[in-house]
N, C-alpha and C. Protein backbone atom coordinates (compact mmCIF):
# COMPACT_ATOMS: atom_id res chain seq x y z
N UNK A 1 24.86 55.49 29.86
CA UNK A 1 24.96 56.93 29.83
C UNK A 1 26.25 57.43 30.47
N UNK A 2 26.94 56.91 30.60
CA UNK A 2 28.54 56.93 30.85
C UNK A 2 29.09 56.81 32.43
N UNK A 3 27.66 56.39 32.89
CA UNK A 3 27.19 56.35 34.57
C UNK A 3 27.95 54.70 35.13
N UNK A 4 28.24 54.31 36.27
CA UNK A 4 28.81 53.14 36.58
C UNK A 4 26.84 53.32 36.97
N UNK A 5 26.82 51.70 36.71
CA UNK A 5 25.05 50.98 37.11
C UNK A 5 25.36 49.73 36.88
N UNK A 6 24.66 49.14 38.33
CA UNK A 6 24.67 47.87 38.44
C UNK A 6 26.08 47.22 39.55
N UNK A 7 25.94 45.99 39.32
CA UNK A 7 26.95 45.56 40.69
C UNK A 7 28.39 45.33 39.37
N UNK A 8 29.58 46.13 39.97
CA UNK A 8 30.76 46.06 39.73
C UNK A 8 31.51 45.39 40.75
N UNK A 9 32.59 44.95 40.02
CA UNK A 9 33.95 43.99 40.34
C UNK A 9 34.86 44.66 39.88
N UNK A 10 36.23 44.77 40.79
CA UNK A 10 37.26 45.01 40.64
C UNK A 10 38.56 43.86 41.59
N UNK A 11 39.39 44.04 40.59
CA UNK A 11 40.41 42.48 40.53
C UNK A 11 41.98 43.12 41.60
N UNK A 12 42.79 42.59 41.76
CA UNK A 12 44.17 42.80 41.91
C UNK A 12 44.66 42.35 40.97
N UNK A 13 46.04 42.62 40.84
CA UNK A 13 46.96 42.23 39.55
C UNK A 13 46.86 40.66 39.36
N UNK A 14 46.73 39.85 40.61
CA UNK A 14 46.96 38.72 40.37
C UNK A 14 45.92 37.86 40.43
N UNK A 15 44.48 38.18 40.48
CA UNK A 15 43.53 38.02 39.98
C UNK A 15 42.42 37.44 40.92
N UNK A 16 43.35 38.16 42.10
CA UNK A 16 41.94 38.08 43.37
C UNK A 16 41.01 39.36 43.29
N UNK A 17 39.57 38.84 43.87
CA UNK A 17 39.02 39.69 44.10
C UNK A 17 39.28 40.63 45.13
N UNK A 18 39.52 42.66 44.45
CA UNK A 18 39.69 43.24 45.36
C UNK A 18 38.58 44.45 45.54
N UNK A 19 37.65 44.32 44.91
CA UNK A 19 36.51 45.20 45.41
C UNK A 19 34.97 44.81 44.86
N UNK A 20 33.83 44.72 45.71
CA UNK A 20 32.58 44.50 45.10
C UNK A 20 31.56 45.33 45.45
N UNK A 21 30.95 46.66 44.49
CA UNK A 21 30.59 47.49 44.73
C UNK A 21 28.90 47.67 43.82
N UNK A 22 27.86 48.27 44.60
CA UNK A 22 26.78 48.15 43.62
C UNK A 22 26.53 49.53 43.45
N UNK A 23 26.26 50.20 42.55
CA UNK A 23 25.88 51.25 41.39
C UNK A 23 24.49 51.26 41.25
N UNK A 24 23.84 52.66 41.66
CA UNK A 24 22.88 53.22 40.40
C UNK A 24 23.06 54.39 40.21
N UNK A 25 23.03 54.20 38.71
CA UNK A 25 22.78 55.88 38.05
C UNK A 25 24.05 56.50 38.53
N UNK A 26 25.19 55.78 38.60
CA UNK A 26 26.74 56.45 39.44
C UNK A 26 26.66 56.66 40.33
N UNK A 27 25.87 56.54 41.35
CA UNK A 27 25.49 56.55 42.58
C UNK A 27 26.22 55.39 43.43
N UNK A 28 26.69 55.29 44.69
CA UNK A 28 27.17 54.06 45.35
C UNK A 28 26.22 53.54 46.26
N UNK A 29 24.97 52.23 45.91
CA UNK A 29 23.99 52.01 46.56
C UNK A 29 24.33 50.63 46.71
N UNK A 30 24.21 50.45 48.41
CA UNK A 30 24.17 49.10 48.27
C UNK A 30 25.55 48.66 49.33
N UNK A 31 25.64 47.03 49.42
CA UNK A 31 27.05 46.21 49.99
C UNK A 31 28.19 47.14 49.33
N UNK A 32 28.88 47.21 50.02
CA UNK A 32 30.39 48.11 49.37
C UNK A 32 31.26 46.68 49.99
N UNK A 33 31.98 45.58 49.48
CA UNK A 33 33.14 44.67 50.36
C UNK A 33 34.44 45.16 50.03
N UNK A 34 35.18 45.60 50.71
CA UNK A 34 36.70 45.26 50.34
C UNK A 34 37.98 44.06 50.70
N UNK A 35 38.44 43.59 49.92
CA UNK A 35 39.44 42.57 50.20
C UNK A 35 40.79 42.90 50.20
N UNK A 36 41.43 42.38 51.26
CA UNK A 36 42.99 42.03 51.11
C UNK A 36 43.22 41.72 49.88
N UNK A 37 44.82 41.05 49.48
CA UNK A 37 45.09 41.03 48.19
C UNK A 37 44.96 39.47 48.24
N UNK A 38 45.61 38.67 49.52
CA UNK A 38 45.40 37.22 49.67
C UNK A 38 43.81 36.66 49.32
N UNK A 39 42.99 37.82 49.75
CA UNK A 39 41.34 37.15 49.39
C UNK A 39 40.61 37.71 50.64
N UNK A 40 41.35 37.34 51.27
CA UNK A 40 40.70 38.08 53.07
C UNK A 40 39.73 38.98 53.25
N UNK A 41 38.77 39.30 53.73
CA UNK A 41 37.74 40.53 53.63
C UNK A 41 38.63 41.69 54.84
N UNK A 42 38.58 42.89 54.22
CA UNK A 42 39.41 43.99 54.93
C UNK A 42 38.27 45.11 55.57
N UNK A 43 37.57 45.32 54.96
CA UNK A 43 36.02 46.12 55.31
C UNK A 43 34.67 45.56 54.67
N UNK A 44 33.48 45.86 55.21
CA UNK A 44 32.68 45.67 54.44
C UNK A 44 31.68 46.97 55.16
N UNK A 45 30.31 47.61 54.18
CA UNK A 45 29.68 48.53 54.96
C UNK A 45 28.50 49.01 53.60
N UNK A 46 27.76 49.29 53.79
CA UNK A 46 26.66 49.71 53.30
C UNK A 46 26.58 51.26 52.68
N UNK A 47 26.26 51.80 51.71
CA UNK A 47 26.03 53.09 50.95
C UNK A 47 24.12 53.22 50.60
N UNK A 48 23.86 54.34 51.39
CA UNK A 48 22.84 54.52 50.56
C UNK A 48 22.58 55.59 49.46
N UNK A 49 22.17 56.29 48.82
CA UNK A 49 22.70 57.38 48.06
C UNK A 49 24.12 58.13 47.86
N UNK A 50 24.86 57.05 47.99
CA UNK A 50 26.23 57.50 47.46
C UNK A 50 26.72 58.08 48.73
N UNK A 51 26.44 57.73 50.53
CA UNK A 51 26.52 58.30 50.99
C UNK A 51 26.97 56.70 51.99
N UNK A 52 27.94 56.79 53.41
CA UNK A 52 28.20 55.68 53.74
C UNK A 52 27.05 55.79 54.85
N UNK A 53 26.49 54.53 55.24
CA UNK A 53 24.94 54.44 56.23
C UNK A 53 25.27 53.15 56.58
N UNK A 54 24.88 53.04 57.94
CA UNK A 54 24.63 51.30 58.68
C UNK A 54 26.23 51.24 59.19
N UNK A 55 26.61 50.51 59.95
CA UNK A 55 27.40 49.75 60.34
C UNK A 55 28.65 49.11 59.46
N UNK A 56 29.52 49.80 59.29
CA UNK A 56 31.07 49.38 58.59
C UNK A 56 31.51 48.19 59.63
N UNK A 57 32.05 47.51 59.11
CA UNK A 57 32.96 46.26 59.97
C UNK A 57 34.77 46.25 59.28
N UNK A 58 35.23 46.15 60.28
CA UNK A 58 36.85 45.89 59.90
C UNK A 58 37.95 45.26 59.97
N UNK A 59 38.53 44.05 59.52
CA UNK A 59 38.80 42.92 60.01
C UNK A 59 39.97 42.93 59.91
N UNK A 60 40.64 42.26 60.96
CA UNK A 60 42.40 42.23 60.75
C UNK A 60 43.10 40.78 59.56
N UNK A 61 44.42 40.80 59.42
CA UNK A 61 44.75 39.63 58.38
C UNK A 61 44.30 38.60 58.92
N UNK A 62 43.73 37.62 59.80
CA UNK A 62 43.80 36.66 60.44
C UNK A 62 41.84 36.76 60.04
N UNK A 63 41.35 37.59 59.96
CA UNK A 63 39.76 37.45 59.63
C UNK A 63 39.08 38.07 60.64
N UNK A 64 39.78 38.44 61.95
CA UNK A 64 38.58 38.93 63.32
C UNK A 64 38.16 40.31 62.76
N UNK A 65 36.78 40.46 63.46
CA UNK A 65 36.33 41.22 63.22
C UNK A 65 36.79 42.55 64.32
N UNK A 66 38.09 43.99 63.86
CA UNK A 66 38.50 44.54 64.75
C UNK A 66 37.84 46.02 65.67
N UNK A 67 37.16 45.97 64.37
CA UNK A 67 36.71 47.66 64.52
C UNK A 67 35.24 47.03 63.84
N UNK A 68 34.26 48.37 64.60
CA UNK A 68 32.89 48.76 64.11
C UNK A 68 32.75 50.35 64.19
N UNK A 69 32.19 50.75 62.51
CA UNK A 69 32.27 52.03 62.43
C UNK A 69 30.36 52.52 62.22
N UNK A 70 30.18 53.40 62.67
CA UNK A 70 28.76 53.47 62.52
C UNK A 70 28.86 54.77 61.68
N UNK A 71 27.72 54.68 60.78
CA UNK A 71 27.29 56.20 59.89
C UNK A 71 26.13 56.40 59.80
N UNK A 72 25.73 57.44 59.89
CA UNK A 72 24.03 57.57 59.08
C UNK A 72 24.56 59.07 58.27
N UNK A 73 24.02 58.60 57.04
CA UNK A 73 24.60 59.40 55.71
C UNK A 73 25.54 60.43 55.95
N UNK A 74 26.92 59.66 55.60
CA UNK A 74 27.84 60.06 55.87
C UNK A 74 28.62 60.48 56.75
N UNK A 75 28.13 61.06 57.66
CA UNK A 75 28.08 61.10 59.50
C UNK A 75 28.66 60.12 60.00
N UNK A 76 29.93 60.22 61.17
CA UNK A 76 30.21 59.56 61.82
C UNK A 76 29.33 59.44 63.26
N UNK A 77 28.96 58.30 63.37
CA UNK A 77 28.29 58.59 64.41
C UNK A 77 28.71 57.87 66.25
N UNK A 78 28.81 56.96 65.20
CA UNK A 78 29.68 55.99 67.12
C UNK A 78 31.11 54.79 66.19
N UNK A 79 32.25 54.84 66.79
CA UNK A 79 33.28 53.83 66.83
C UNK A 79 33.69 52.91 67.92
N UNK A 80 33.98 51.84 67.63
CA UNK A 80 33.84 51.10 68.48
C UNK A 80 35.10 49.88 68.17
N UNK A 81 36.33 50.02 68.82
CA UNK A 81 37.89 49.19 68.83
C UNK A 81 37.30 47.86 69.47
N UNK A 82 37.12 46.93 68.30
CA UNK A 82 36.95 45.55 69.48
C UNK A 82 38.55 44.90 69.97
N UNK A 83 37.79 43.80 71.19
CA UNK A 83 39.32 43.25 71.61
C UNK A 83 39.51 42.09 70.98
């Protein structure tokens, strides 16, 4: 129905994975990951009704985990700079 549904993939030019996102009804439900272009995971964080919820994570080039972002629908709620 011209709606994104279901789990989508999106590439970089050179044919790493650079986004994995799940869909309903065009809605953003679900794991949201994002990647560097090398492959690296850059964020990862949860959507529930198209809305960001749970615990974002944020990782530097090297893989640590730097930052924690908290939401409850959409709401920022607590940040947190790790060392």
């Amino acid at each position: 129905f011209g709606e994104r549904h279901g789990h989508w993939l999106s590439f970089f030019p050179n044919g790493e994975l650079w986004s994995e996102m799940q869909y309903d009804k065009g809605k953003r439900e679900g794991l949201n990951k994002v990647m560097r272009e090398d492959g690296s995971l850059f964020y990862q964080g949860l959507y529930k009704n198209d809305k960001q919820d749970s615990t974002w994570e944020y990782y530097n080039e090297k893989g640590k985990l730097i930052k924690k972002v908290e939401y409850k629908a959409d709401r920022l709620v607590k940040e947190t700079d790790l060392p």
